[in-house]
Protein backbone atom coordinates (compact mmCIF):
# COMPACT_ATOMS: atom_id res chain seq x y z
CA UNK A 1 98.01 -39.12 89.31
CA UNK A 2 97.62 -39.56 85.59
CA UNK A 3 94.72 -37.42 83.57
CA UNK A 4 92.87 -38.43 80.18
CA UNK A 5 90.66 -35.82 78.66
CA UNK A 6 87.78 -37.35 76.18
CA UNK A 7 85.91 -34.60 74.11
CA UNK A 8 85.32 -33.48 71.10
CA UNK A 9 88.33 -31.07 70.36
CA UNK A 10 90.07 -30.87 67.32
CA UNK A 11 94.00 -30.20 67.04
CA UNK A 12 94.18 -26.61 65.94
CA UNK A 13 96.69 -27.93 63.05
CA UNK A 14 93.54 -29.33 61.53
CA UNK A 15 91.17 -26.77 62.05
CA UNK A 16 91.06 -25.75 58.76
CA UNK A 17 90.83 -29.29 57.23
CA UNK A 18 87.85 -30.19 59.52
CA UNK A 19 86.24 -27.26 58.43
CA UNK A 20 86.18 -27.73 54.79
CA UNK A 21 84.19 -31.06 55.20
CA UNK A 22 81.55 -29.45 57.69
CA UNK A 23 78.70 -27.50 56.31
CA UNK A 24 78.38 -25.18 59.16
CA UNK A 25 80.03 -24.08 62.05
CA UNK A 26 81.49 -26.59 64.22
CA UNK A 27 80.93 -25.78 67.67
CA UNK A 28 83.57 -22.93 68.17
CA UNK A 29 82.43 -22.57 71.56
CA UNK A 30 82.61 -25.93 72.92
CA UNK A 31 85.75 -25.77 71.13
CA UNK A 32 87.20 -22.91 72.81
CA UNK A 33 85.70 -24.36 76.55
CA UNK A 34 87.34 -27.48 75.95
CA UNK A 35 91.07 -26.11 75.40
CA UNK A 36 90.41 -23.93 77.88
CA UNK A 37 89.67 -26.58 80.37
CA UNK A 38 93.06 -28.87 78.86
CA UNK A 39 95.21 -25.71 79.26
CA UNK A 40 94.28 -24.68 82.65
CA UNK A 41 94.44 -28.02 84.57
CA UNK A 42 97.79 -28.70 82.40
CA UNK A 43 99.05 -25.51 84.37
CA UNK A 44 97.86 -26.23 87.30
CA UNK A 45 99.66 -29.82 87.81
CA UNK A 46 102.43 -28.87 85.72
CA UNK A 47 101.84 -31.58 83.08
CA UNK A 48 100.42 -32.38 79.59
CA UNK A 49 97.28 -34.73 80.18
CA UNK A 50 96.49 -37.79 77.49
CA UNK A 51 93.58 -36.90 75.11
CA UNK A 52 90.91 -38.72 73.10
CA UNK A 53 88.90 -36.77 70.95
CA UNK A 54 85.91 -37.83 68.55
CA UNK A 55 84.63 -34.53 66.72
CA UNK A 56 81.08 -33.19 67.28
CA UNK A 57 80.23 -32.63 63.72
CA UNK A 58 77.30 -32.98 62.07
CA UNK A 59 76.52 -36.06 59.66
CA UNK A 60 77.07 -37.44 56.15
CA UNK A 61 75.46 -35.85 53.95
CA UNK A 62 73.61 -32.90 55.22
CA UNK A 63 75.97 -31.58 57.44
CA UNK A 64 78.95 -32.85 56.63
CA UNK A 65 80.99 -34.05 53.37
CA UNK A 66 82.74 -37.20 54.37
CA UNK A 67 80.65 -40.62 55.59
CA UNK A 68 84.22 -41.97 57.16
CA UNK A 69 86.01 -39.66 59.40
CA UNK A 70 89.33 -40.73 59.92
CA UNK A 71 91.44 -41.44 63.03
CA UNK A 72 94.79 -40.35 63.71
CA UNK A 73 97.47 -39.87 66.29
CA UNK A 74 98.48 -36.39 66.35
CA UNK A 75 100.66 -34.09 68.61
CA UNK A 76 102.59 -30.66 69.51
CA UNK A 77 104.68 -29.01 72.00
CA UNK A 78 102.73 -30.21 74.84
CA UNK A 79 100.39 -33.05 73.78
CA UNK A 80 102.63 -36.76 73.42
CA UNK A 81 99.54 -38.84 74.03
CA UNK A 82 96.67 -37.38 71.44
CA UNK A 83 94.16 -39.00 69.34
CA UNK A 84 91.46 -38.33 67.04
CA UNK A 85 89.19 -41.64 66.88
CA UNK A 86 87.96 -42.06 63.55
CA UNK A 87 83.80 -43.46 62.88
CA UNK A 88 81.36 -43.94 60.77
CA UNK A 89 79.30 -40.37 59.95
CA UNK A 90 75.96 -40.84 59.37
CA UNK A 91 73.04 -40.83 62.08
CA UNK A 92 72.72 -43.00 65.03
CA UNK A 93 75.69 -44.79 63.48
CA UNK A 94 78.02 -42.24 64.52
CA UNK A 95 77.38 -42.39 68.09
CA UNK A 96 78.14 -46.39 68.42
CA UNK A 97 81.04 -46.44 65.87
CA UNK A 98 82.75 -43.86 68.56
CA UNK A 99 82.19 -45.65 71.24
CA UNK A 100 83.89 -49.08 69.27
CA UNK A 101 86.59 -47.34 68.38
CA UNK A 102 87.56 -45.18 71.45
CA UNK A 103 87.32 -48.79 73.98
CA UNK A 104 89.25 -50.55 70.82
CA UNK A 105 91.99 -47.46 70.92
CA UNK A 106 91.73 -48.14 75.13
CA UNK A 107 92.22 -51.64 74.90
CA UNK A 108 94.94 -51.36 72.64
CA UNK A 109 97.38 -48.89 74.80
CA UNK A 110 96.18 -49.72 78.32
CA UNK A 111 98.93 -49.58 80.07
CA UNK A 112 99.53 -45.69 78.60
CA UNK A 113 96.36 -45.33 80.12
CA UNK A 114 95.39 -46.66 83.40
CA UNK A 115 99.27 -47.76 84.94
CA UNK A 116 98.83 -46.05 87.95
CA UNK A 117 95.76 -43.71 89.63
CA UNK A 118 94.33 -42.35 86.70
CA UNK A 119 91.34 -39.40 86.45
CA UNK A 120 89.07 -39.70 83.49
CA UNK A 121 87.65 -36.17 82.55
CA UNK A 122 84.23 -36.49 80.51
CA UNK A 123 83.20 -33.34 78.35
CA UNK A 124 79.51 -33.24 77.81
CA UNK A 125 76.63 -36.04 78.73
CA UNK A 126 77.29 -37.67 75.47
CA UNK A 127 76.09 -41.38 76.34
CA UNK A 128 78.60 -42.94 73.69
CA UNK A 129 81.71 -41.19 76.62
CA UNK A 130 79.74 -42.18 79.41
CA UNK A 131 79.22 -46.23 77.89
CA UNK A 132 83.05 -45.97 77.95
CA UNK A 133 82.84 -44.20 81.62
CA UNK A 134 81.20 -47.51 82.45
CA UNK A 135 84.00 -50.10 80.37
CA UNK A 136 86.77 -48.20 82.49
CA UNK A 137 85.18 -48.51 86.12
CA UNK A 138 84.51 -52.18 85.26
CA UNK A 139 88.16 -53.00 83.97
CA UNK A 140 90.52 -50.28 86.07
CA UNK A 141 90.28 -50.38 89.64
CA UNK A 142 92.00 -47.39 89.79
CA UNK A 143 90.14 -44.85 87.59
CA UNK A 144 87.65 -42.08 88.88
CA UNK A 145 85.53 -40.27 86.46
CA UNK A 146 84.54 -36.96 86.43
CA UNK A 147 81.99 -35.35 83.95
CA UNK A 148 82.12 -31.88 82.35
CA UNK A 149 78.32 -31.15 81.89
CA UNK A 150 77.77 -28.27 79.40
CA UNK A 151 74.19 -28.75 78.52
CA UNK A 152 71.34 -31.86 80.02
CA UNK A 153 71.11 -34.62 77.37
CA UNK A 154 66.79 -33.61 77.05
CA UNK A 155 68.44 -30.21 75.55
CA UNK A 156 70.97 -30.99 73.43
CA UNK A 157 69.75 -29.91 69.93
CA UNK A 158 67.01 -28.81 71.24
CA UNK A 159 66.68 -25.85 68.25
CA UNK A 160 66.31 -28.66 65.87
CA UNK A 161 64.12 -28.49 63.24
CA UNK A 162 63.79 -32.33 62.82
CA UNK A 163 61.41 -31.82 65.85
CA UNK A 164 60.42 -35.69 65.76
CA UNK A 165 63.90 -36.90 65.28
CA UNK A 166 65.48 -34.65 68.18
CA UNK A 167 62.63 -36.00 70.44
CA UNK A 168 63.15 -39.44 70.12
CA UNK A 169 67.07 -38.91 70.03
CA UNK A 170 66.58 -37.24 72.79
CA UNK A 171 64.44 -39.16 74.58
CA UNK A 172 67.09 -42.31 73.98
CA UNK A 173 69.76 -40.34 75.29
CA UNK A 174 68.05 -39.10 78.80
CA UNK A 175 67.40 -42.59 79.44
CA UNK A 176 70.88 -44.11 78.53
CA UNK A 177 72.20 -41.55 80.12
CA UNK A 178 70.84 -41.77 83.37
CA UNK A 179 71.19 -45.36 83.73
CA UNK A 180 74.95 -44.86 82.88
CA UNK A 181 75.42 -41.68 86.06
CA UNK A 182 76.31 -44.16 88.31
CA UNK A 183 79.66 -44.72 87.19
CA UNK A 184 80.28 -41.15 87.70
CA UNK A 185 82.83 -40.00 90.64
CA UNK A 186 82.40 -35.90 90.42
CA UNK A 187 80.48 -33.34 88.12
CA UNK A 188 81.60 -30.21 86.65
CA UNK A 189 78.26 -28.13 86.11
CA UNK A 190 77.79 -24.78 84.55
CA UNK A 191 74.72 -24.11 86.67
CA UNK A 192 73.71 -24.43 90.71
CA UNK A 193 70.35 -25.95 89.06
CA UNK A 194 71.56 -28.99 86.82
CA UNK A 195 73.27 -30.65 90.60
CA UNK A 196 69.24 -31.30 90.81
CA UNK A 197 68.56 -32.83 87.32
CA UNK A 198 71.76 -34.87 86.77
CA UNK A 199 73.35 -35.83 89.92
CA UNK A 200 71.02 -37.85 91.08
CA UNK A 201 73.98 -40.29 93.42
CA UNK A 202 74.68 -36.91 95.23
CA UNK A 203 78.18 -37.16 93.97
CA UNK A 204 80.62 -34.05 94.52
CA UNK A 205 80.26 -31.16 92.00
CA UNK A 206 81.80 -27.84 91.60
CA UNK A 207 79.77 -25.06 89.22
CA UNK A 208 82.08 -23.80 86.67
CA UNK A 209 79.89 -21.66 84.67
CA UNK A 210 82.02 -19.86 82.22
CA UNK A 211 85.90 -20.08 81.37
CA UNK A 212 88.06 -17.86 79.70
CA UNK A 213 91.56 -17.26 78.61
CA UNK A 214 93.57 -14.61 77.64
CA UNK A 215 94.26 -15.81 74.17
CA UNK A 216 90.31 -15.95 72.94
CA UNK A 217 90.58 -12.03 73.27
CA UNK A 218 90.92 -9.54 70.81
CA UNK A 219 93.76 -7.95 72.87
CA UNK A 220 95.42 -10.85 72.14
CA UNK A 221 95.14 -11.69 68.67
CA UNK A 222 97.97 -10.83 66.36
CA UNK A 223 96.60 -8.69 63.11
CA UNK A 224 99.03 -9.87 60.41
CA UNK A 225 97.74 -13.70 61.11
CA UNK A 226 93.94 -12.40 61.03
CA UNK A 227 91.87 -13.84 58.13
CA UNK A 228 91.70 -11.16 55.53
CA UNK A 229 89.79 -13.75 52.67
CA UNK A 230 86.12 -12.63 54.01
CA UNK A 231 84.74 -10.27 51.62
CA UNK A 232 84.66 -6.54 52.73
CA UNK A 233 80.85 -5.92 53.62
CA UNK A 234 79.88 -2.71 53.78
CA UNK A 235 80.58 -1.63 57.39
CA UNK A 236 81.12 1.97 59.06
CA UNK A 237 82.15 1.85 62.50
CA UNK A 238 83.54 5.66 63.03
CA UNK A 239 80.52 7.68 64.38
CA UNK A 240 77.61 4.84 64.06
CA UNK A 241 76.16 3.33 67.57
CA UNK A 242 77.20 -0.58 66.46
CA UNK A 243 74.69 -2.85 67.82
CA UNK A 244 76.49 -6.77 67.65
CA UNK A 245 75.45 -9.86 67.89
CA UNK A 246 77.44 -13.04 67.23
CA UNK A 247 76.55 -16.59 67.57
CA UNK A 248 73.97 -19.51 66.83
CA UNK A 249 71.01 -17.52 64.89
CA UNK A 250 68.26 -19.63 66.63
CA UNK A 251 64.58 -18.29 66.79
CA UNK A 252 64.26 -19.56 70.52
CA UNK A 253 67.64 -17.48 71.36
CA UNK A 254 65.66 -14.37 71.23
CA UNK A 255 66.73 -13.24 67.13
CA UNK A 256 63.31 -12.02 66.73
CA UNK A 257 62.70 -10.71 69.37
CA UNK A 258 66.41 -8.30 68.82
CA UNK A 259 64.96 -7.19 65.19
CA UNK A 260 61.73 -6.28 66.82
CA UNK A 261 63.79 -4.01 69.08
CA UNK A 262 65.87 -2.90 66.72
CA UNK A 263 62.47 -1.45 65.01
CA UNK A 264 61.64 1.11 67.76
CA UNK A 265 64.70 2.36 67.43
CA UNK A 266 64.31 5.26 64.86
CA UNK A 267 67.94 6.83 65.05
CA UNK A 268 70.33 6.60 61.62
CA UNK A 269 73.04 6.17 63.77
CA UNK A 270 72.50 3.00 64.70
CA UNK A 271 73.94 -0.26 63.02
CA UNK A 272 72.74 -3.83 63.56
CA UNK A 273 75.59 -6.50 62.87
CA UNK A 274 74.68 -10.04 62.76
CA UNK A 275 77.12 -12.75 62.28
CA UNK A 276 76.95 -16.51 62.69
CA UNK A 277 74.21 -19.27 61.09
CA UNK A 278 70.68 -20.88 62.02
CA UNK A 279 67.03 -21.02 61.11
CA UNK A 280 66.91 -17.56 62.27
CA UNK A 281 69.60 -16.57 59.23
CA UNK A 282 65.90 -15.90 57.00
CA UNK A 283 64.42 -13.51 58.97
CA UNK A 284 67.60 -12.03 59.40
CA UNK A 285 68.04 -11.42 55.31
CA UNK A 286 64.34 -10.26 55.08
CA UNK A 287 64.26 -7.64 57.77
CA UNK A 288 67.84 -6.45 56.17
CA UNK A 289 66.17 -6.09 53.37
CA UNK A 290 63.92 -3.68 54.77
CA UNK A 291 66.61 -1.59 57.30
CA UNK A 292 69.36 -0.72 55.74
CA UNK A 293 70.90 -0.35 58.84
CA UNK A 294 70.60 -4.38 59.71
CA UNK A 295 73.67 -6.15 58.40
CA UNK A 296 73.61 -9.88 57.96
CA UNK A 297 77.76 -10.95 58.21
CA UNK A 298 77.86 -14.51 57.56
CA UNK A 299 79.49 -17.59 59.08
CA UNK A 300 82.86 -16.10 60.42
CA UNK A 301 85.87 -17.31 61.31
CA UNK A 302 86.74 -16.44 65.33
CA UNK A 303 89.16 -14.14 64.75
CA UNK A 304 86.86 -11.84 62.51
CA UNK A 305 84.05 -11.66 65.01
CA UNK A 306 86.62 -10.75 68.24
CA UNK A 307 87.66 -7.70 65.71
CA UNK A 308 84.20 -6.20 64.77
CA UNK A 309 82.93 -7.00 68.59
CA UNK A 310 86.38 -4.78 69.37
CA UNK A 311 84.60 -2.18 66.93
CA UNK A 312 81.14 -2.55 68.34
CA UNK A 313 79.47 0.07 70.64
CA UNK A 314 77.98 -2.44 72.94
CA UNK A 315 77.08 -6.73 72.36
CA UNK A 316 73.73 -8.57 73.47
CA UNK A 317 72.62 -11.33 74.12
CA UNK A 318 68.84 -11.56 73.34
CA UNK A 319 68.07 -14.82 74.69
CA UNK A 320 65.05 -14.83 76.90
CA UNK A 321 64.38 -15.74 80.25
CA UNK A 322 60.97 -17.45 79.50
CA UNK A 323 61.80 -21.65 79.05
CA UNK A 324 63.04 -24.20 81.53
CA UNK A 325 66.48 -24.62 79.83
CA UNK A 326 67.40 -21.57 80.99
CA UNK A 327 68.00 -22.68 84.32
CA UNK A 328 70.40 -25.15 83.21
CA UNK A 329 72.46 -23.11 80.87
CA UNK A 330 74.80 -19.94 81.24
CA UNK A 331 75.54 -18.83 77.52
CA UNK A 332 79.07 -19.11 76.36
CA UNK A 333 78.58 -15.97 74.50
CA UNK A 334 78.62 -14.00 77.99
CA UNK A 335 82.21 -14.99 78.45
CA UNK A 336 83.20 -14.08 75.26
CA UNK A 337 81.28 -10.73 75.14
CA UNK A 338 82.24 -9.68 78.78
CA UNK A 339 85.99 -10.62 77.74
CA UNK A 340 85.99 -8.10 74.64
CA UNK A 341 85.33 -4.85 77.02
CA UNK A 342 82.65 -3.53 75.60
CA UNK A 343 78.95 -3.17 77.57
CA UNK A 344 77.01 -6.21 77.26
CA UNK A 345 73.01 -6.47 77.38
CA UNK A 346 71.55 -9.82 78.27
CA UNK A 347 68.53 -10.78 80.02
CA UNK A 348 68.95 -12.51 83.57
CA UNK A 349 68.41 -15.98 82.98
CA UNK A 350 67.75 -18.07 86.09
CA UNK A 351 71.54 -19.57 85.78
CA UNK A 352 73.37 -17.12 86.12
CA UNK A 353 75.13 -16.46 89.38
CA UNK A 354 74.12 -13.18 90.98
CA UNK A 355 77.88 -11.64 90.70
CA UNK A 356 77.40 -10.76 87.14
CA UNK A 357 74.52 -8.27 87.85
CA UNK A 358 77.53 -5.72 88.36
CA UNK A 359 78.60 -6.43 85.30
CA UNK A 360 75.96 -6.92 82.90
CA UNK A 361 72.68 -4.27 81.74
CA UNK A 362 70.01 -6.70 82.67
CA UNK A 363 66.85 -5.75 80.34
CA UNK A 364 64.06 -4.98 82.69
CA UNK A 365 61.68 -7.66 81.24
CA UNK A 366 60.91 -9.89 78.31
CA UNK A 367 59.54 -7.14 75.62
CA UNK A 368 61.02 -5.63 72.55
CA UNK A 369 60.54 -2.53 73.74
CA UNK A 370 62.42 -2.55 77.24
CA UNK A 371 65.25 -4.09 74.96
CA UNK A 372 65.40 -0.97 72.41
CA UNK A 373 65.33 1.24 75.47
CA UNK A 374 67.90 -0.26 77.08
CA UNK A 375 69.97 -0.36 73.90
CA UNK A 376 69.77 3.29 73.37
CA UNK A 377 70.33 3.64 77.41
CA UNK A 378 73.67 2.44 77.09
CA UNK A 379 74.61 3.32 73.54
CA UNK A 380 73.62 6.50 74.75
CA UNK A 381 76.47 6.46 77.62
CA UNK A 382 79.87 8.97 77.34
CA UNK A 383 82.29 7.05 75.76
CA UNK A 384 84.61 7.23 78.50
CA UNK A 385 81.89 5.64 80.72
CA UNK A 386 81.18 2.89 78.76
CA UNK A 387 84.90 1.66 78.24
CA UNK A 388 85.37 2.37 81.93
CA UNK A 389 82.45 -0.15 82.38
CA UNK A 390 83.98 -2.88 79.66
CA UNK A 391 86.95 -2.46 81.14
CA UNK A 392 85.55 -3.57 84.67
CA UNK A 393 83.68 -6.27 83.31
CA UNK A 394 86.51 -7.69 81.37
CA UNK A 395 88.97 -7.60 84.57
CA UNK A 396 86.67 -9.56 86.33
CA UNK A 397 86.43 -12.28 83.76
CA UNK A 398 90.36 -12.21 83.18
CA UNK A 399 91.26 -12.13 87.26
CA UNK A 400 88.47 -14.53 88.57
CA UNK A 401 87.11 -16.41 85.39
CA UNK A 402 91.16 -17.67 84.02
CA UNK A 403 91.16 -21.06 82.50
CA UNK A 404 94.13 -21.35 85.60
CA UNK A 405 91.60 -20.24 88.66
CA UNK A 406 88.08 -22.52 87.26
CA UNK A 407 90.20 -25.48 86.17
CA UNK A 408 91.63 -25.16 90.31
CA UNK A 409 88.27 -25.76 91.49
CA UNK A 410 88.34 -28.47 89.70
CA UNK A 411 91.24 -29.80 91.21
CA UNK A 412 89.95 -28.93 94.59
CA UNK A 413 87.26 -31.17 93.84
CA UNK A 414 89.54 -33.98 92.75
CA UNK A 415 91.53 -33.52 96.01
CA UNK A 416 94.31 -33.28 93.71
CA UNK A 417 97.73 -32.27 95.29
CA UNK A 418 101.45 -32.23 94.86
CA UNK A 419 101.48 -35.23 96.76
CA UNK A 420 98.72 -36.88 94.24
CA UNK A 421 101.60 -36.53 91.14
């Protein structure tokens, strides 16, 4: 059995290129959960699946410097059969000049593709992936699909501020996209909740909500390559209680609701860091302004926030349980916090499996209040009791959360077997 992975990944050669264009982050986490998912199903079957990638960037000009984004074969030690599809970057053009070029790219090297029982894994509800789901059921008889489904197409961009264009984009979207479901074979959800929404053929599914490997830890992360071009802010982490957040800095992820805490907390000790970008950025600056000890860190590259969250006391994760998308979401943060060893606060969203209440501090309900007390709870731990319960936390991640053990399930699905090579 042959496997194609279509996504949005970009070669890690070109990281750096992509970057400069893009004004703003580009998706590190779906970044990171899309290698992760290529790198554990290569190990599993012992061979280097076929990729097509279109970025998920943001569009000419606002977000992003080029109109034309140019396609490319690339490749490394593992990856023969790699390409970036080039399109057209500016809005609602973006999504059909993918979809043109990735069937024209098809077309073109079909027998690379589809020459004997091939599996065609889908990251993300993207209707532009699943129009081409549809192209290859109707011209391969021997292709099953099976869709990764990080977020429901109603919710994608749902922080937007363009409130009216998000609602009609994402209006479009639910619609194509649910017209275009049939064609799917098997689901990969990150929540028991989205089977309900999204698989509406009662096709087989397997929840994979989280995915991690050892090489997006700081454990792992060699100091002499680390980015040292950031500016030095002005950061003590010897005897201060460090309080970190990392990630999208969007009002409905619970940032206000975090500085609010923060402002019961009267202790000098404590230290606030904030690092990533979003509407929320503004109130971030302002209430900096007026607590010294609130420290507003900028856009940083990966490696930079794995190091301070390897400095940090403790990491949450303020989002709230208190909107509907919660039940169809588990935060990528989690992973990522949960994999650094250090105590993580969250609030228990409706998604999240019931295992991680032994590893989490669960904030007892949806005030500021409960979430400064909590805070100074565990920041108030021994030492030695809070890296004994990081430690746990990040074992359990590491042993039953591997990139090798999710992507199996996966596999399992598939009924995939030595006997399927």
């Amino acid at each position: 059995m042959k496997f194609i992975f279509l996504g949005g990944i970009c070669p890690r050669s070109q990281k750096d290129k992509l970057y400069s264009i893009c004004n703003g982050p580009v998706q590190p986490a779906a970044e990171t959960f899309q290698w992760n998912i290529i790198e554990g199903i290569e190990k599993n079957i012992r061979q280097d699946l076929k990729i097509i990638s279109a970025y998920f960037i943001g569009t000419y000009p606002k977000h992003c410097k080029d109109i034309i984004i140019k396609g490319y074969k690339w490749s490394d030690e593992e990856h023969k059969y790699a390409y970036s599809i080039g399109f057209v970057n500016l809005k609602i053009i973006q999504h059909f000049s993918k979809y043109r070029n990735i069937i024209k790219l098809i077309k073109k090297n079909k027998n690379e593709y589809c020459d004997e029982p091939t599996t065609l894994l889908i990251y993300s509800a993207y209707f532009p992936f699943l129009k081409v789901a549809k192209y290859m059921k109707k011209n391969f008889a021997n292709v099953n699909i099976c869709l990764i489904v990080p977020d429901l197409p109603e919710f994608i961009g749902c922080g937007s501020k363009n409130k009216l264009y998000h609602k009609l984009t994402a209006l479009y979207s639910k619609r194509t996209v649910m017209k275009l479901i049939k064609y799917i074979d098997y689901f990969v959800l990150l929540t028991e909740q989205m089977n309900d929404r999204i698989n509406i053929y009662n096709k087989p599914y397997v929840v994979i909500e989280g995915i991690v490997s050892p090489r997006d830890s700081k454990n792992n992360i060699n100091a002499e390559n680390q980015n040292t071009d950031h500016k030095e802010k002005d950061i003590t982490v010897h005897e201060e209680k460090i309080i970190m957040y990392s990630g999208t800095l969007q009002r409905k992820y619970g940032i206000p609701y975090l500085l609010e805490a923060f402002k019961y907390i009267d202790d000098k000790q404590y230290q606030l860091l904030i690092c990533g970008d979003g509407e929320a950025k503004k109130d971030i600056i302002n209430a900096s302004k007026k607590d010294c000890r609130i420290k507003y860190l900028g856009l940083l590259d990966r490696e930079k926030v794995l190091e301070l969250q390897g400095k940090a006391t403790l990491l949450v994760n303020p989002r709230q349980n208190n909107e509907e998308y919660t039940k169809y979401s588990f935060p990528s943060k989690i992973m990522e916090y949960l994999l650094s060893g250090k105590p993580v606060i969250a609030y228990e969203l409706d998604g999240m499996p019931e295992e991680y209440r032994n590893y989490i501090f669960y904030v007892k309900d949806n005030s500021a209040c409960s979430l400064a007390q909590e805070i100074i709870r565990v920041a108030s731990m021994p030492e030695e009791q809070r890296i004994s319960i990081g430690e746990r936390a990040r074992s359990f991640v590491l042993i039953q959360k591997n990139y090798i053990v999710q992507t199996a399930k996966i596999l399992e699905m598939l009924k995939y077997n030595e006997d399927s090579k």
